[in-house]
C-alpha atoms as a PDB file:
ATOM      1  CA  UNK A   1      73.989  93.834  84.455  1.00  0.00           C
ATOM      2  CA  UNK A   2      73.561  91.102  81.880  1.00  0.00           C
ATOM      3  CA  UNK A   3      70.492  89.940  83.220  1.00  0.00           C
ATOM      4  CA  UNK A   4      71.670  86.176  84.177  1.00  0.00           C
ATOM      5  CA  UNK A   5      70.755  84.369  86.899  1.00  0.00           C
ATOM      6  CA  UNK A   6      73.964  85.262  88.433  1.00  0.00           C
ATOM      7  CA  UNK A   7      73.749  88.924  87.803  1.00  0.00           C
ATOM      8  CA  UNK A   8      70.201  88.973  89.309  1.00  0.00           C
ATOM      9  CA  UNK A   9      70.989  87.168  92.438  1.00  0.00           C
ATOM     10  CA  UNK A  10      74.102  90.036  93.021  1.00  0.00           C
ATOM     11  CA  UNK A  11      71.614  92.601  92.337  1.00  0.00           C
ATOM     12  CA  UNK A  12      69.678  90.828  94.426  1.00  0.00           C
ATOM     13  CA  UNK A  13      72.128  90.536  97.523  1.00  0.00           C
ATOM     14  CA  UNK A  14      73.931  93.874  97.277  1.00  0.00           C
ATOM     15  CA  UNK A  15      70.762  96.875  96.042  1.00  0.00           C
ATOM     16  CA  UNK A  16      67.736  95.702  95.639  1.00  0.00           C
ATOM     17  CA  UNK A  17      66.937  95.826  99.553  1.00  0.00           C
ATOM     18  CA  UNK A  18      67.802  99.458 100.068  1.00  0.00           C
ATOM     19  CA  UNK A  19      66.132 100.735  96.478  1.00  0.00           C
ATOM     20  CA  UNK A  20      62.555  98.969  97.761  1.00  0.00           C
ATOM     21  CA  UNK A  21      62.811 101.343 100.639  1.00  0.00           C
ATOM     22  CA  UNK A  22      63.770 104.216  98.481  1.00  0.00           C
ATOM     23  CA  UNK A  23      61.170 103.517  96.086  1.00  0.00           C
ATOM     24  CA  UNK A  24      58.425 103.549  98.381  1.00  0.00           C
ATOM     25  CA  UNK A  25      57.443  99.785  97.664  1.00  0.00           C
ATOM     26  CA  UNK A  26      58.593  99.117 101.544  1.00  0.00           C
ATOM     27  CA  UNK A  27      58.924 101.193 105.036  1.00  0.00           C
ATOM     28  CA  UNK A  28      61.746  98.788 105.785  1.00  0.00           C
ATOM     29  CA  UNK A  29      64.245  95.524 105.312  1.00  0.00           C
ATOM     30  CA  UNK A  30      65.172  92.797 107.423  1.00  0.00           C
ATOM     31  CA  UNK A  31      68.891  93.699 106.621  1.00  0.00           C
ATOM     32  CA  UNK A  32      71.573  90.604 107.508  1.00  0.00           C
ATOM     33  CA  UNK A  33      74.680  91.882 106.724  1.00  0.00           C
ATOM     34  CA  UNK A  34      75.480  89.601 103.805  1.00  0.00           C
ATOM     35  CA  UNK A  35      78.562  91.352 102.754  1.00  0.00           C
ATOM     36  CA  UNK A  36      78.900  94.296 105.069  1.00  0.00           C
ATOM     37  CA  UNK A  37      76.970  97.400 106.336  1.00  0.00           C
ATOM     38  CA  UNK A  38      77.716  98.905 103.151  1.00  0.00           C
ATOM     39  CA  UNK A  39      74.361 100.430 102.887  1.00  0.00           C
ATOM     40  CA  UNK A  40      74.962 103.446 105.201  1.00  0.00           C
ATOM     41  CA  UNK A  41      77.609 104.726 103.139  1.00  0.00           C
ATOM     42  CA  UNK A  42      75.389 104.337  99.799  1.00  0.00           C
ATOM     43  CA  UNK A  43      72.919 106.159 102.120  1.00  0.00           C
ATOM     44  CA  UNK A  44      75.012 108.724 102.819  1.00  0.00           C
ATOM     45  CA  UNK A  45      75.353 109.928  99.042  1.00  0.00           C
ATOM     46  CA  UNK A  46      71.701 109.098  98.033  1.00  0.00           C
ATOM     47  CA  UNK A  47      70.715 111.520 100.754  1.00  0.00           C
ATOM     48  CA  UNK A  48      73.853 114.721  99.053  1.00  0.00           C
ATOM     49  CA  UNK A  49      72.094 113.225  95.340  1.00  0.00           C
ATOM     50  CA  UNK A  50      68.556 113.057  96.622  1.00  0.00           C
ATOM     51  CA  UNK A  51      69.081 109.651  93.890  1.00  0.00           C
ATOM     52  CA  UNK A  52      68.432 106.205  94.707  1.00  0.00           C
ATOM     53  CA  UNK A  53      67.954 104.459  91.522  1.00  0.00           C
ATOM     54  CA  UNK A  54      69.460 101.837  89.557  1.00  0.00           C
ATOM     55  CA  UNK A  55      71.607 103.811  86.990  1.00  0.00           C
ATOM     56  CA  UNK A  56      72.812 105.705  90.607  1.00  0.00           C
ATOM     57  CA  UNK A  57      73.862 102.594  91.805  1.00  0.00           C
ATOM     58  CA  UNK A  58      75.705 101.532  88.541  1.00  0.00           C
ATOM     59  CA  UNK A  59      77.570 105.247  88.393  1.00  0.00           C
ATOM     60  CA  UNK A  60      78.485 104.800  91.743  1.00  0.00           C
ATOM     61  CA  UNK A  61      79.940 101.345  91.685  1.00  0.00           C
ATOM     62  CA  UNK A  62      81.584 102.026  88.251  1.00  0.00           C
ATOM     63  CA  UNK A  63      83.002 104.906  89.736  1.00  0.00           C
ATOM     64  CA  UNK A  64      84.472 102.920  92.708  1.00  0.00           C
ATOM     65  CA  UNK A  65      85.678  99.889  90.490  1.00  0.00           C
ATOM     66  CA  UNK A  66      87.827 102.514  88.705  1.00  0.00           C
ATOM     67  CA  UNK A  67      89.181 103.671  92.408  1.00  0.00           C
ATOM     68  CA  UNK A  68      90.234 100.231  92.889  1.00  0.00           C
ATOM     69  CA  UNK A  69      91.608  99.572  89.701  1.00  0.00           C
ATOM     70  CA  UNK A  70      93.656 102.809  89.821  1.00  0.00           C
ATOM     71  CA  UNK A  71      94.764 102.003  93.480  1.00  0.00           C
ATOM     72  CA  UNK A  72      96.061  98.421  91.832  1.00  0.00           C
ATOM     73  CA  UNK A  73      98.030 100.423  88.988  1.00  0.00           C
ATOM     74  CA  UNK A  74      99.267 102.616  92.069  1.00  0.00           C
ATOM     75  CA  UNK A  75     100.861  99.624  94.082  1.00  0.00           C
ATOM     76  CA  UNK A  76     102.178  98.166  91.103  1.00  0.00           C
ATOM     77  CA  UNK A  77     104.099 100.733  89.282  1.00  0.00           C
ATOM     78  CA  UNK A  78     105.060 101.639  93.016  1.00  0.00           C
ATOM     79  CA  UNK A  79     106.762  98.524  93.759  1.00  0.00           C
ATOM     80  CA  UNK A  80     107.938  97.357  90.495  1.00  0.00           C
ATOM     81  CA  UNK A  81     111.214  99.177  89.495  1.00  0.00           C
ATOM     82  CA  UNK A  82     110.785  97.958  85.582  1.00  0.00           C
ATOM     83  CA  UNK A  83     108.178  99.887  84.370  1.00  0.00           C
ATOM     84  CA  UNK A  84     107.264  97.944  81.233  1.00  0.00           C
ATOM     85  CA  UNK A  85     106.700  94.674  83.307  1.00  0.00           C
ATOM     86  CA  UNK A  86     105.118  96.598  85.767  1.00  0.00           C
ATOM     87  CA  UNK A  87     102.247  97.847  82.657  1.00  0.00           C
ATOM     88  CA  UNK A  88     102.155  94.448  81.664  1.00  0.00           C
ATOM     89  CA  UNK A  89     101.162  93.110  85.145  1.00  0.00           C
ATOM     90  CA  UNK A  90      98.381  95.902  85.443  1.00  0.00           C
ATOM     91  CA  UNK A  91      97.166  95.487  82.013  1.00  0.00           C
ATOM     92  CA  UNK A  92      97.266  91.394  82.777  1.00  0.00           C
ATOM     93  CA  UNK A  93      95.165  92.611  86.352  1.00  0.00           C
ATOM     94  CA  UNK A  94      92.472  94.461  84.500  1.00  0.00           C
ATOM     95  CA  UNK A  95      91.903  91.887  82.154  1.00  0.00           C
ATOM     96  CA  UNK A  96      91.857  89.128  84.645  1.00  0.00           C
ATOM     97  CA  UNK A  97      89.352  91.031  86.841  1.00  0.00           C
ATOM     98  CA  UNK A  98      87.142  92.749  84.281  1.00  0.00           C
ATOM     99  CA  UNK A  99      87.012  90.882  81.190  1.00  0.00           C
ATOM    100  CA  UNK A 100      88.181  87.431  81.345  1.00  0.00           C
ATOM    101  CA  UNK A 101      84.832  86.033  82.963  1.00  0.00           C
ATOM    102  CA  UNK A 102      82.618  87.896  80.297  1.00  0.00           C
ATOM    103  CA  UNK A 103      84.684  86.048  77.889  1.00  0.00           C
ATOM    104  CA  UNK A 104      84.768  82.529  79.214  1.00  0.00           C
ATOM    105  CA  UNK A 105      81.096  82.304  80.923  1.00  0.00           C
ATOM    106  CA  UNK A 106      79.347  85.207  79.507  1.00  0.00           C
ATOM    107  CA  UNK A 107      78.328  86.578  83.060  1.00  0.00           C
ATOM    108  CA  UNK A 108      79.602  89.221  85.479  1.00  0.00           C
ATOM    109  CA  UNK A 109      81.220  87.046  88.295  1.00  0.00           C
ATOM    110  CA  UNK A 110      83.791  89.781  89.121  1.00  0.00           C
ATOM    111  CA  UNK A 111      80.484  91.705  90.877  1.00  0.00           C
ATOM    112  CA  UNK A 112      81.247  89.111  93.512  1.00  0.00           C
ATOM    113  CA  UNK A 113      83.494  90.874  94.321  1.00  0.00           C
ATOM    114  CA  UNK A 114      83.579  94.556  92.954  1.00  0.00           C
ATOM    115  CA  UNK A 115      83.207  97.025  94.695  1.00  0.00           C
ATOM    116  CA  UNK A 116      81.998  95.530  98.268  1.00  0.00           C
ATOM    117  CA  UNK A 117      84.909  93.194  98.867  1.00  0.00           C
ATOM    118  CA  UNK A 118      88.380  94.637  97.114  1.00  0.00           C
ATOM    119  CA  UNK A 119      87.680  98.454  97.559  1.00  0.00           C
ATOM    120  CA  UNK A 120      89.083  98.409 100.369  1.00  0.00           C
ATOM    121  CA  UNK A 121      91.829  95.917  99.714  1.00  0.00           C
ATOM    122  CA  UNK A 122      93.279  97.435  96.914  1.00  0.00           C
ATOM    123  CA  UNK A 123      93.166 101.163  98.900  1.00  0.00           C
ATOM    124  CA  UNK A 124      95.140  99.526 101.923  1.00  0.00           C
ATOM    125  CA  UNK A 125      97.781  98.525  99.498  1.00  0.00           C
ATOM    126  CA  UNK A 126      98.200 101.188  97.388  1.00  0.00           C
ATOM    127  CA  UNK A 127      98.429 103.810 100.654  1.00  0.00           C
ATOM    128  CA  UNK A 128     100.948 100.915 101.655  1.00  0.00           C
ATOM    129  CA  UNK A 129     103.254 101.477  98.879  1.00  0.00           C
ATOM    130  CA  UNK A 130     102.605 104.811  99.923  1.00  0.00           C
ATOM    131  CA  UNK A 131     103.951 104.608 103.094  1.00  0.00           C
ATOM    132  CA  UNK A 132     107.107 102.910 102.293  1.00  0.00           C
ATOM    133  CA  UNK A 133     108.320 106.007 100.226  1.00  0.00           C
ATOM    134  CA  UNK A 134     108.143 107.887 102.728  1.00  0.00           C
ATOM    135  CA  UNK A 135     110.738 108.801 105.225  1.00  0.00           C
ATOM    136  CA  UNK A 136     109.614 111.873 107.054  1.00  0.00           C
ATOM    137  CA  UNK A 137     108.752 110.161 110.816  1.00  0.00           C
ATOM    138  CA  UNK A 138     106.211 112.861 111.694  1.00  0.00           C
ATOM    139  CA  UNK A 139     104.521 111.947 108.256  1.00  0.00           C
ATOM    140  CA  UNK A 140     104.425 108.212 108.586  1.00  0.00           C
ATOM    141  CA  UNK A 141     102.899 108.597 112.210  1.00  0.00           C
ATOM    142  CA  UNK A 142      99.902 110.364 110.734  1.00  0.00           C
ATOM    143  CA  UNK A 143      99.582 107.660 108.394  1.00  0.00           C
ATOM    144  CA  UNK A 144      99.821 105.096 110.304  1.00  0.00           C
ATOM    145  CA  UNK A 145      96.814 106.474 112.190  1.00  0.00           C
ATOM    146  CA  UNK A 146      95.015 107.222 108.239  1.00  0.00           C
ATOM    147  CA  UNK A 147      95.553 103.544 107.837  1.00  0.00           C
ATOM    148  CA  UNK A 148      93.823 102.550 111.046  1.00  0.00           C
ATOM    149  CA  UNK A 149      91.069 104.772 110.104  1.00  0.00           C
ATOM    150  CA  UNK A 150      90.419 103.045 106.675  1.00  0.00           C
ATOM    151  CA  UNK A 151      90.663  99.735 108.364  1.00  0.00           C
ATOM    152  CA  UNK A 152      87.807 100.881 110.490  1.00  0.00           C
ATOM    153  CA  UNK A 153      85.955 101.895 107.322  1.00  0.00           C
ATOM    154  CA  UNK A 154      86.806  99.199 105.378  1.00  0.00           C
ATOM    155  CA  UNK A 155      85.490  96.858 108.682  1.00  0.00           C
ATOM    156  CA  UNK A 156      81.343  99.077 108.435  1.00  0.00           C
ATOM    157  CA  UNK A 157      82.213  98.847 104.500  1.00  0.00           C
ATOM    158  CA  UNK A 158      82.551  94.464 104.704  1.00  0.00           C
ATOM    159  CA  UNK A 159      83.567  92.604 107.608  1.00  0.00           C
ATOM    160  CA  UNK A 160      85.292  90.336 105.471  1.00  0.00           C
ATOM    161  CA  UNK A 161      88.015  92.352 103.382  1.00  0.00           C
ATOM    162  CA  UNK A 162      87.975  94.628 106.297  1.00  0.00           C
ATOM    163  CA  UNK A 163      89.468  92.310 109.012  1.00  0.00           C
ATOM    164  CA  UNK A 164      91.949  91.737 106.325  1.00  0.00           C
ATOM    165  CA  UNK A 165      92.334  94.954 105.636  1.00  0.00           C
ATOM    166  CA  UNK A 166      93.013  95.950 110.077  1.00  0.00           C
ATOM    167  CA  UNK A 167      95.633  92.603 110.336  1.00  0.00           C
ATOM    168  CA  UNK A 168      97.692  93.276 107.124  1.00  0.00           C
ATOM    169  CA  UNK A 169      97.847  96.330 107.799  1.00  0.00           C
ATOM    170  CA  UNK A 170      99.019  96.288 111.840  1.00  0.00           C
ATOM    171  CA  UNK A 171     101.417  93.308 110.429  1.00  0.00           C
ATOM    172  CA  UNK A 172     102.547  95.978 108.035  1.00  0.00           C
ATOM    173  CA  UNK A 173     103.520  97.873 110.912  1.00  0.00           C
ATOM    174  CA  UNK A 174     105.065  95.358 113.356  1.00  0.00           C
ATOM    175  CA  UNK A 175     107.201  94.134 110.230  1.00  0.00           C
ATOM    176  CA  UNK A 176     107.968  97.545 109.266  1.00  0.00           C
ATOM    177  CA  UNK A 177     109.155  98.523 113.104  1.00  0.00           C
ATOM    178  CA  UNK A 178     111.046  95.199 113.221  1.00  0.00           C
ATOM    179  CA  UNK A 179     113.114  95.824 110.099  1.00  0.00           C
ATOM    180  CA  UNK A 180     113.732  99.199 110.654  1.00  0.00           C
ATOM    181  CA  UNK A 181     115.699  97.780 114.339  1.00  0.00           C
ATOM    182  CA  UNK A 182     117.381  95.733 112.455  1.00  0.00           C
ATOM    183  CA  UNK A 183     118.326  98.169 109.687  1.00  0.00           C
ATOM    184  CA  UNK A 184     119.756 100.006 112.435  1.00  0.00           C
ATOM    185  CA  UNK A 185     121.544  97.234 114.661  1.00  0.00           C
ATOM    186  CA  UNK A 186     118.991  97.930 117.675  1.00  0.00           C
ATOM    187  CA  UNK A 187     116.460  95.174 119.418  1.00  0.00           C
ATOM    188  CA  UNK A 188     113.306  95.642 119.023  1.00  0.00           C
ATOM    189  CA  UNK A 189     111.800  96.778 122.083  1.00  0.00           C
ATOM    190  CA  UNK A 190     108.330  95.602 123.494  1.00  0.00           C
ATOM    191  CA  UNK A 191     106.794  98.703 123.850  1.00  0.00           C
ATOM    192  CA  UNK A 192     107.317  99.785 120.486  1.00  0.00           C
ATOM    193  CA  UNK A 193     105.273  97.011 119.308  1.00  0.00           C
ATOM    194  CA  UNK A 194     102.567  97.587 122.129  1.00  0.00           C
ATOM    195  CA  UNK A 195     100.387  99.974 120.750  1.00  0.00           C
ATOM    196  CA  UNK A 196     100.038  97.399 116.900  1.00  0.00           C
ATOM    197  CA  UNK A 197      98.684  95.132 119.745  1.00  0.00           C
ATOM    198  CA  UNK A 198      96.102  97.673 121.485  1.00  0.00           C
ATOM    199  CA  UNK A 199      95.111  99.738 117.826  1.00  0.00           C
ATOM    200  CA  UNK A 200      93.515  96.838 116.125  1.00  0.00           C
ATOM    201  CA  UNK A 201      91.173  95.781 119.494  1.00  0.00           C
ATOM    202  CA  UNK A 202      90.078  99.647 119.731  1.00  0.00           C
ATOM    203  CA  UNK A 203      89.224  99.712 115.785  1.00  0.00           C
ATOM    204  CA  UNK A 204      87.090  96.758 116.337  1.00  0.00           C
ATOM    205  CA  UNK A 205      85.458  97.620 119.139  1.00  0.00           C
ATOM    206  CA  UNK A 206      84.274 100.798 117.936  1.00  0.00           C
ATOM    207  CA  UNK A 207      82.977  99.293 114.801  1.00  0.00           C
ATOM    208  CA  UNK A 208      80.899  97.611 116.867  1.00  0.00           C
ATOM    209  CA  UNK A 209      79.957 100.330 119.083  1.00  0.00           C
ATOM    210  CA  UNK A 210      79.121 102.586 115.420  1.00  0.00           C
ATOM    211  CA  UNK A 211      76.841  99.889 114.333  1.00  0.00           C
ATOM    212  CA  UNK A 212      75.228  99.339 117.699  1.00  0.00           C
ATOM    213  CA  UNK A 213      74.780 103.162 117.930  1.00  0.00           C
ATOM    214  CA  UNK A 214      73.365 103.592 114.095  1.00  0.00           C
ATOM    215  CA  UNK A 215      71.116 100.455 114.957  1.00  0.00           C
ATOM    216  CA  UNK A 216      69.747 102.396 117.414  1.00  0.00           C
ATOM    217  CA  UNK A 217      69.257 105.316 116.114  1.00  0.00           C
ATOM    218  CA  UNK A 218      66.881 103.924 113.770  1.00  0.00           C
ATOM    219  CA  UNK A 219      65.290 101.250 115.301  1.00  0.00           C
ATOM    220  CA  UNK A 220      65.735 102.113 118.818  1.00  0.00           C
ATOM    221  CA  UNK A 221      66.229  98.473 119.689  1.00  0.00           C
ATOM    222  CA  UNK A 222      70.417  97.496 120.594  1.00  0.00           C
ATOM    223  CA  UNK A 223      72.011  94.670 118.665  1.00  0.00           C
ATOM    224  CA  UNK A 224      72.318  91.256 119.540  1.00  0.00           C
ATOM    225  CA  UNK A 225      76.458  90.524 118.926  1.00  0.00           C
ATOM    226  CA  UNK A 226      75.611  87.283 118.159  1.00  0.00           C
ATOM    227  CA  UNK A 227      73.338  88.370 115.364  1.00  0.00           C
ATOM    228  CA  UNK A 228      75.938  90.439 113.606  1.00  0.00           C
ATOM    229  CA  UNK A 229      77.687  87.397 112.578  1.00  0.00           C
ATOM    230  CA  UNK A 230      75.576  85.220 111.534  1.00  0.00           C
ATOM    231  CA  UNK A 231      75.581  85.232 107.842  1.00  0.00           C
ATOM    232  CA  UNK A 232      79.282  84.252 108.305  1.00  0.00           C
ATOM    233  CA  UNK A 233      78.770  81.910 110.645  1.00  0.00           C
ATOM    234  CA  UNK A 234      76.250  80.345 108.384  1.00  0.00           C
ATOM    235  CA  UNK A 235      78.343  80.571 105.736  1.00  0.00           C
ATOM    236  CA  UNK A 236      81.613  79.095 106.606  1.00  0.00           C
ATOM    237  CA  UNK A 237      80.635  76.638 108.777  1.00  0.00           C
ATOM    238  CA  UNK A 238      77.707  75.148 107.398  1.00  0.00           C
ATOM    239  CA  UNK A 239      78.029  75.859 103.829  1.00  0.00           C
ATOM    240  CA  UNK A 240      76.633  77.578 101.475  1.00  0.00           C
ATOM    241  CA  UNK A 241      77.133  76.800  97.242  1.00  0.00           C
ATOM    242  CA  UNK A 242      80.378  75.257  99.050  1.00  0.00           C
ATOM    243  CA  UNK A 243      81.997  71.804  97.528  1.00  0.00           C
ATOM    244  CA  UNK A 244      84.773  70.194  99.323  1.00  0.00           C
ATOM    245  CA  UNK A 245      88.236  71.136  97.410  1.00  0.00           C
ATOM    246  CA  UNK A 246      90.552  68.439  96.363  1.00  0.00           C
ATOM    247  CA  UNK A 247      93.690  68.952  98.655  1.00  0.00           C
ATOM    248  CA  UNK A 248      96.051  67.931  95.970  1.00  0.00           C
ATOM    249  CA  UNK A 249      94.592  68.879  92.549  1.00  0.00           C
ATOM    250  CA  UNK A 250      92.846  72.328  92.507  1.00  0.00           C
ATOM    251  CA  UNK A 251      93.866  75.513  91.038  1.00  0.00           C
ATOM    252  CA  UNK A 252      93.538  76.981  93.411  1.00  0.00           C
ATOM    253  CA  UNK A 253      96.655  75.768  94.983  1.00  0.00           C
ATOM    254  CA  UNK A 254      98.644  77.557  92.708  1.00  0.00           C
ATOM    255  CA  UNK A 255      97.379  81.056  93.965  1.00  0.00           C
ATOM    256  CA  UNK A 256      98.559  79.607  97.447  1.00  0.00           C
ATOM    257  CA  UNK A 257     101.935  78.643  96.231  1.00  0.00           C
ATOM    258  CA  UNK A 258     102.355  82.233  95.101  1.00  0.00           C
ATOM    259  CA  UNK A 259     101.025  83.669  97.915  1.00  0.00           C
ATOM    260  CA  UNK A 260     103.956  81.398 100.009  1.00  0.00           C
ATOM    261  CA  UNK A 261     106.901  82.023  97.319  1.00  0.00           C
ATOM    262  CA  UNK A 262     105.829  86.280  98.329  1.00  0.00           C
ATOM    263  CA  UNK A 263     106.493  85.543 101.686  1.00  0.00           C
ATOM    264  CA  UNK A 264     109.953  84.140 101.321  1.00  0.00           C
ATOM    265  CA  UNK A 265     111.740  87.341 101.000  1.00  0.00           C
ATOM    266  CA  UNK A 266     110.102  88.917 103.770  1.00  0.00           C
ATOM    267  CA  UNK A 267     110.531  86.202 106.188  1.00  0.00           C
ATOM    268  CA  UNK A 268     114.266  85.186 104.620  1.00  0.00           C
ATOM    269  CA  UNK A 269     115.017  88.837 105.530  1.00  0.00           C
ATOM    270  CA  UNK A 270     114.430  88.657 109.421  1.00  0.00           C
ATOM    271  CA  UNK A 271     116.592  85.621 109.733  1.00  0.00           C
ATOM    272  CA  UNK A 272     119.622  86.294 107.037  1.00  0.00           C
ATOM    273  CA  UNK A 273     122.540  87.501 109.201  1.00  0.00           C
ATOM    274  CA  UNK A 274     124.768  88.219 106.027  1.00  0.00           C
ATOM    275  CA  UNK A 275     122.605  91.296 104.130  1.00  0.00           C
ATOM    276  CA  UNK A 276     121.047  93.562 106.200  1.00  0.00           C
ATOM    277  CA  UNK A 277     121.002  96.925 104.411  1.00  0.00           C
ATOM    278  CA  UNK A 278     118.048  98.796 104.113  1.00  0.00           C
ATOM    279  CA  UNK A 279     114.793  97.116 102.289  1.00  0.00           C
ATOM    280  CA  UNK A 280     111.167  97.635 101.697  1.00  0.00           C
ATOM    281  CA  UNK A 281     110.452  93.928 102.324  1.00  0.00           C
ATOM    282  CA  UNK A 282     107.348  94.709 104.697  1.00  0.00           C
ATOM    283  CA  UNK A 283     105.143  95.523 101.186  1.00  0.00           C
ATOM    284  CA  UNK A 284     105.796  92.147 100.378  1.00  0.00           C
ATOM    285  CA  UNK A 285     103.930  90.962 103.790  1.00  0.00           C
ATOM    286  CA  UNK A 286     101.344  92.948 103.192  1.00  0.00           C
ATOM    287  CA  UNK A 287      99.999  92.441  99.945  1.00  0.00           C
ATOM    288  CA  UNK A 288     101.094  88.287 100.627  1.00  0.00           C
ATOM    289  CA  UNK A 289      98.147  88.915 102.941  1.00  0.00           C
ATOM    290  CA  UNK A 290      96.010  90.603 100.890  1.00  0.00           C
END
């Protein structure tokens, strides 16, 4: 950490709740989960470490960052058959992500972000890309089940990314299902698409029913559901550091327009009645979504 006012308000947000306790300066926090229950899993290793302190916390998240960034070079070289554009793009990704804010502002602004909210993100897509290579059916059951699980995880990890994380990944599926009947020439049949329906409410629900049950465990006192989302509640519909974008001018638009211009092919495949050899078009959804 650089020490900025930034920097200190991350630190802030993210560790310096959980090292108090672990530092004996308090017997407890009033936790809202800000960005996620991400605690329990740091938990989890201080306990193995029997290490709660700051330079912990950095090797940790360094060590998670690099995860990410290795799922990312995963995905890429993955899905892009020219390998020299595909080192470019990662190369351009690691710059963007890791460097390019130290150079332009002089702070850490990518600790928004990294580990808590793309960890998850950028595992979803590279077991994705994964999947896709596959063609084993007994294998790509199993991992569709793997990828529920990490959804789940990715849901205690940070509500946010992990919704994401469950729908991309369950439209992943229903895409994938879809094509595949019309690879072969056969309708798509209700059923099939029945359980993409039912998986997502049961990972949900028993991300509520872990938290619930943790909460308890320590506290002894249930949850209120209406407390669990409050932060975001507070946050996206009253505001918070929030400025009303320009719906016309905004870079941010551009991201948008390549998120839509990813989505053609996928979509153009399902309705083009000329081509309809096999194609690994559901990635496309997926990381669109992402």
């Amino acid at each position: 950490y650089d020490f900025s006012e930034a920097s200190i308000m991350h630190f802030a947000s993210y560790f310096s709740p959980v090292y108090k306790v672990y530092s004996g300066q308090t017997i407890g926090i009033d936790f809202t989960n800000l960005y996620g229950y991400y605690p329990y899993f740091y938990n989890i290793v201080f306990k193995i470490f029997n290490n709660a302190s700051v330079p912990f916390f950095s090797l940790i998240n360094s060590l998670l960052v690099c995860l990410s960034t290795f799922f990312v070079f995963i995905t890429i070289f993955l899905n892009v058959k020219n390998k020299v554009l595909a080192f470019n793009f990662f190369l351009t990704y690691v710059y963007l992500y890791n460097f390019a804010n130290i150079f332009s502002t002089h702070t850490l602004y990518f600790l928004q972000f990294m580990p808590h909210r793309i960890f998850f993100i950028t595992f979803i897509m590279a077991f994705a890309s994964l999947y896709t290579k596959i063609k084993q059916i007994n294998v790509q059951n199993i991992m569709k089940i793997i990828g529920y699980l990490i959804s789940l995880l990715s849901i205690l990890w940070n509500i946010e990314s992990g919704l994401i994380v469950l729908f991309s990944w369950t439209l992943f599926l229903i895409y994938g299902q879809i094509e595949e009947d019309i690879t072969k020439g056969t309708k798509t049949k209700v059923n099939k698409l029945s359980i993409y329906v039912v998986a997502p409410v049961i990972v949900i629900l028993s991300c509520l029913a872990i938290i619930k049950l943790i909460t308890f465990a320590k506290s002894g006192i249930w949850t209120n559901p209406n407390s669990n989302f409050y932060y975001q509640t507070l946050f996206y519909k009253a505001g918070y550091y929030m400025l009303p974008m320009p719906l016309f001018k905004h870079p941010w638009l551009l991201v948008i327009l390549a998120y839509l211009i990813a989505l053609i092919r996928p979509i153009n495949y399902l309705f083009d009645k000329q081509n309809k050899k096999e194609q690994d078009t559901a990635i496309f959804l997926l990381l669109s979504l992402c």
